[in-house]
C-alpha atoms as a PDB file:
ATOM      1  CA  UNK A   1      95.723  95.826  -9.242  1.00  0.00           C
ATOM      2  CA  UNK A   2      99.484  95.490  -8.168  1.00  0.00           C
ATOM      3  CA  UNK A   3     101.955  95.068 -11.449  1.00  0.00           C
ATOM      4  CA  UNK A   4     105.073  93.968 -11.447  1.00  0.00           C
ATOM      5  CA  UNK A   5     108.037  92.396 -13.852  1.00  0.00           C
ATOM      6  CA  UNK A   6     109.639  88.721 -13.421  1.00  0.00           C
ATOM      7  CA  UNK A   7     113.478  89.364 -13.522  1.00  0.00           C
ATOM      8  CA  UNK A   8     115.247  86.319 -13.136  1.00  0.00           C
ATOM      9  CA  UNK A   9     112.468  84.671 -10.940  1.00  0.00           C
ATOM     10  CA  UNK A  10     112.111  87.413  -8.585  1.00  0.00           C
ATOM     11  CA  UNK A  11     109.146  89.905  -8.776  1.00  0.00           C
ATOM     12  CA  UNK A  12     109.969  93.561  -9.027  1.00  0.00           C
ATOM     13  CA  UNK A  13     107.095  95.818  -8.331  1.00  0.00           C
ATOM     14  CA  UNK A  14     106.300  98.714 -10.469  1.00  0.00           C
ATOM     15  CA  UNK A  15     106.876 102.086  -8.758  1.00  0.00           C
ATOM     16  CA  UNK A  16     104.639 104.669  -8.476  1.00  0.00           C
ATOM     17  CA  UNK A  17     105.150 107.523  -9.330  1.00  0.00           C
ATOM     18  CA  UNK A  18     106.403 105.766 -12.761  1.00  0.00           C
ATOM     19  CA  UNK A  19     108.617 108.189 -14.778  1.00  0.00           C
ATOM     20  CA  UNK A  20     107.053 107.939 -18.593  1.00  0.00           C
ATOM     21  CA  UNK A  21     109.323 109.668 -21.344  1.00  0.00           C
ATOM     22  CA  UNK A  22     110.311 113.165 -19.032  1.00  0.00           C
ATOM     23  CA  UNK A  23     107.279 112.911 -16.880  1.00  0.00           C
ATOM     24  CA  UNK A  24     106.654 111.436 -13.790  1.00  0.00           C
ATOM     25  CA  UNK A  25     102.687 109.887 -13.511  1.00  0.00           C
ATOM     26  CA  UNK A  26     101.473 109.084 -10.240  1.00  0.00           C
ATOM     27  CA  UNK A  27      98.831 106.286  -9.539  1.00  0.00           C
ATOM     28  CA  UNK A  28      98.844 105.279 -13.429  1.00  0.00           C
ATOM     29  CA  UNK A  29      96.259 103.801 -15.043  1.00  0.00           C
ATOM     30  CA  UNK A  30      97.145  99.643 -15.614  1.00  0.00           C
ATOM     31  CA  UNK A  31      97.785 100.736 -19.399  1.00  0.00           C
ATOM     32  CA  UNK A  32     100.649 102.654 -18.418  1.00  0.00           C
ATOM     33  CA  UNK A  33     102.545 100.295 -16.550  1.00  0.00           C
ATOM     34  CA  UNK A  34     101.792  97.496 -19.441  1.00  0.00           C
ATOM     35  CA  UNK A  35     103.392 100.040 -22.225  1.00  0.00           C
ATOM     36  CA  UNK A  36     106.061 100.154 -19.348  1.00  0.00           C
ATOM     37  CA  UNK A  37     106.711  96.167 -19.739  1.00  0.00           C
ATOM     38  CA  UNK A  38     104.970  95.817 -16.030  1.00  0.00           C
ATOM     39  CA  UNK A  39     102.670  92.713 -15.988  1.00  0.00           C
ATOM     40  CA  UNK A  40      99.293  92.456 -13.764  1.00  0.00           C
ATOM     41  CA  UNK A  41      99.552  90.335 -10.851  1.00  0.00           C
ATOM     42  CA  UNK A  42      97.543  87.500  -9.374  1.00  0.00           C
ATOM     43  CA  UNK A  43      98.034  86.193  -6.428  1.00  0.00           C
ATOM     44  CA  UNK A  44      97.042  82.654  -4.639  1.00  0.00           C
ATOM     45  CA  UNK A  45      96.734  80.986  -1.764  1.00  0.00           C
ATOM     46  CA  UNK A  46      98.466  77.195  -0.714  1.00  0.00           C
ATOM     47  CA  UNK A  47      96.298  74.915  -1.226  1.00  0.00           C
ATOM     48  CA  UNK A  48      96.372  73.459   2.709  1.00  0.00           C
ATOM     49  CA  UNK A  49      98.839  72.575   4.467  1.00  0.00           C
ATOM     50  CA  UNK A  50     102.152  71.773   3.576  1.00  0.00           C
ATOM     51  CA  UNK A  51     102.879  67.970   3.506  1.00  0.00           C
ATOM     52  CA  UNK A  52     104.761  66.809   6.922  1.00  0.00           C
ATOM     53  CA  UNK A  53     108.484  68.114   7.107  1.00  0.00           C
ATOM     54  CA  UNK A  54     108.027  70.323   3.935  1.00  0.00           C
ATOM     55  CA  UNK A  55     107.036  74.310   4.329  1.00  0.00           C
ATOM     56  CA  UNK A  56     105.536  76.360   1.502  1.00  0.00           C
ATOM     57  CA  UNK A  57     107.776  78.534  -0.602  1.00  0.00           C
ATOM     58  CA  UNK A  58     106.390  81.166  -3.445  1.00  0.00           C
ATOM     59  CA  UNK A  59     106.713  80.708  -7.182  1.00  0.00           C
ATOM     60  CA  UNK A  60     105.927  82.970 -10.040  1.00  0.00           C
ATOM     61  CA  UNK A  61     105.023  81.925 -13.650  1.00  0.00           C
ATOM     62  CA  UNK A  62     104.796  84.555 -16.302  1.00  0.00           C
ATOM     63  CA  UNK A  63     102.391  84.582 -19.202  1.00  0.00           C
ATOM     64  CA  UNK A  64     101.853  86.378 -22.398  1.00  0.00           C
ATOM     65  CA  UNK A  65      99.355  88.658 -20.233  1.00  0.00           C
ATOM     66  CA  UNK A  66      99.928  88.542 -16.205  1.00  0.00           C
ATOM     67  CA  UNK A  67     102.152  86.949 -13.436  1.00  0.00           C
ATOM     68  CA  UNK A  68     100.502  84.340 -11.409  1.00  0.00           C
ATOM     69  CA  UNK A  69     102.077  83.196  -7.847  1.00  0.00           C
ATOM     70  CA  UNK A  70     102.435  79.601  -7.060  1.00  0.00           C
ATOM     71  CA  UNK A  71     103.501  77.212  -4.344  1.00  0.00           C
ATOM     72  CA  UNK A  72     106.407  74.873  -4.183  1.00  0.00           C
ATOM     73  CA  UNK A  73     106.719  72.286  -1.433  1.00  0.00           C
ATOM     74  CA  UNK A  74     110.002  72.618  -0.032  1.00  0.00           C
ATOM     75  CA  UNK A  75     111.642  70.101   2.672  1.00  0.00           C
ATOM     76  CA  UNK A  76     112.322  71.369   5.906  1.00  0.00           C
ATOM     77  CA  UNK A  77     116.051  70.744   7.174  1.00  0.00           C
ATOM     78  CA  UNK A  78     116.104  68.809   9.783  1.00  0.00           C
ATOM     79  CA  UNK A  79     116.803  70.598  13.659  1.00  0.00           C
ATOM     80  CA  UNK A  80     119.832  71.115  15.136  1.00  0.00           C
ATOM     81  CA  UNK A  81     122.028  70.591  11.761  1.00  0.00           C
ATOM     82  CA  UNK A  82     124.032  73.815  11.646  1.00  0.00           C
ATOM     83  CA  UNK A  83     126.083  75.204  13.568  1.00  0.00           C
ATOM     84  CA  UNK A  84     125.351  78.832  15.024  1.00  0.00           C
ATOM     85  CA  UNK A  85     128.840  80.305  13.697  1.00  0.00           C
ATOM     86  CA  UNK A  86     128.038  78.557  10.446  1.00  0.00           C
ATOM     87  CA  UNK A  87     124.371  80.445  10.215  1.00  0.00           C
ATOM     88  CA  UNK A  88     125.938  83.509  10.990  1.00  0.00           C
ATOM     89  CA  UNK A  89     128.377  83.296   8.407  1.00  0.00           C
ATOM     90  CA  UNK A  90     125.715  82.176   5.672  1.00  0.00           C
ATOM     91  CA  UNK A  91     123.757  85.739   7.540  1.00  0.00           C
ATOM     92  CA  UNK A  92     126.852  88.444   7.240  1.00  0.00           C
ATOM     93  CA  UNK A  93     128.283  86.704   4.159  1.00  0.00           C
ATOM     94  CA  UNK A  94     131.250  85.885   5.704  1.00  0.00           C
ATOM     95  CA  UNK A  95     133.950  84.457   9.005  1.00  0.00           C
ATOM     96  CA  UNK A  96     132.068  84.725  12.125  1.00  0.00           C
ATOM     97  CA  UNK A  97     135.575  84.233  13.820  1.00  0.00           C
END
């Protein structure tokens, strides 16, 4: 079983070895990841394919007791509509010139 938390809509994994109090516990049991705040995850498949021009992209909903991964349909943009300096910028975060 994989746990992990939601923090602001991105899934953070729990580590292992988890470091409990002073102690570091390697390959804990799932109780010691939930006294942790670590959720159990379930994961999930598309269901087919993604409508024409749209691509899959991953959700996650949290419950009371788990995380549970969705899909989102999510339009494609169309070819040719950026510039290559312009992706590189949104890449390096910054002036490609």
């Amino acid at each position: 079983m994989i746990y992990a938390k939601l923090i602001e809509g991105e899934l953070v994994f729990a580590p292992n070895p988890i470091k409990v109090g002073e102690a570091y516990i390697g390959n804990p049991l799932g109780s010691v990841y939930e006294a942790e705040g670590y959720k159990p995850v379930r994961t999930t498949e598309p269901e087919g394919e993604a409508p024409a021009g749209f691509h899959w992209v991953e959700t996650w909903t949290e419950t009371d007791s788990e995380i549970v991964q969705g899909w989102g349909a999510v339009e494609l943009p169309p070819e040719g509509d950026i510039d290559p300096a312009e992706a590189l910028d949104i890449i390096l975060g910054g002036e490609s010139a």
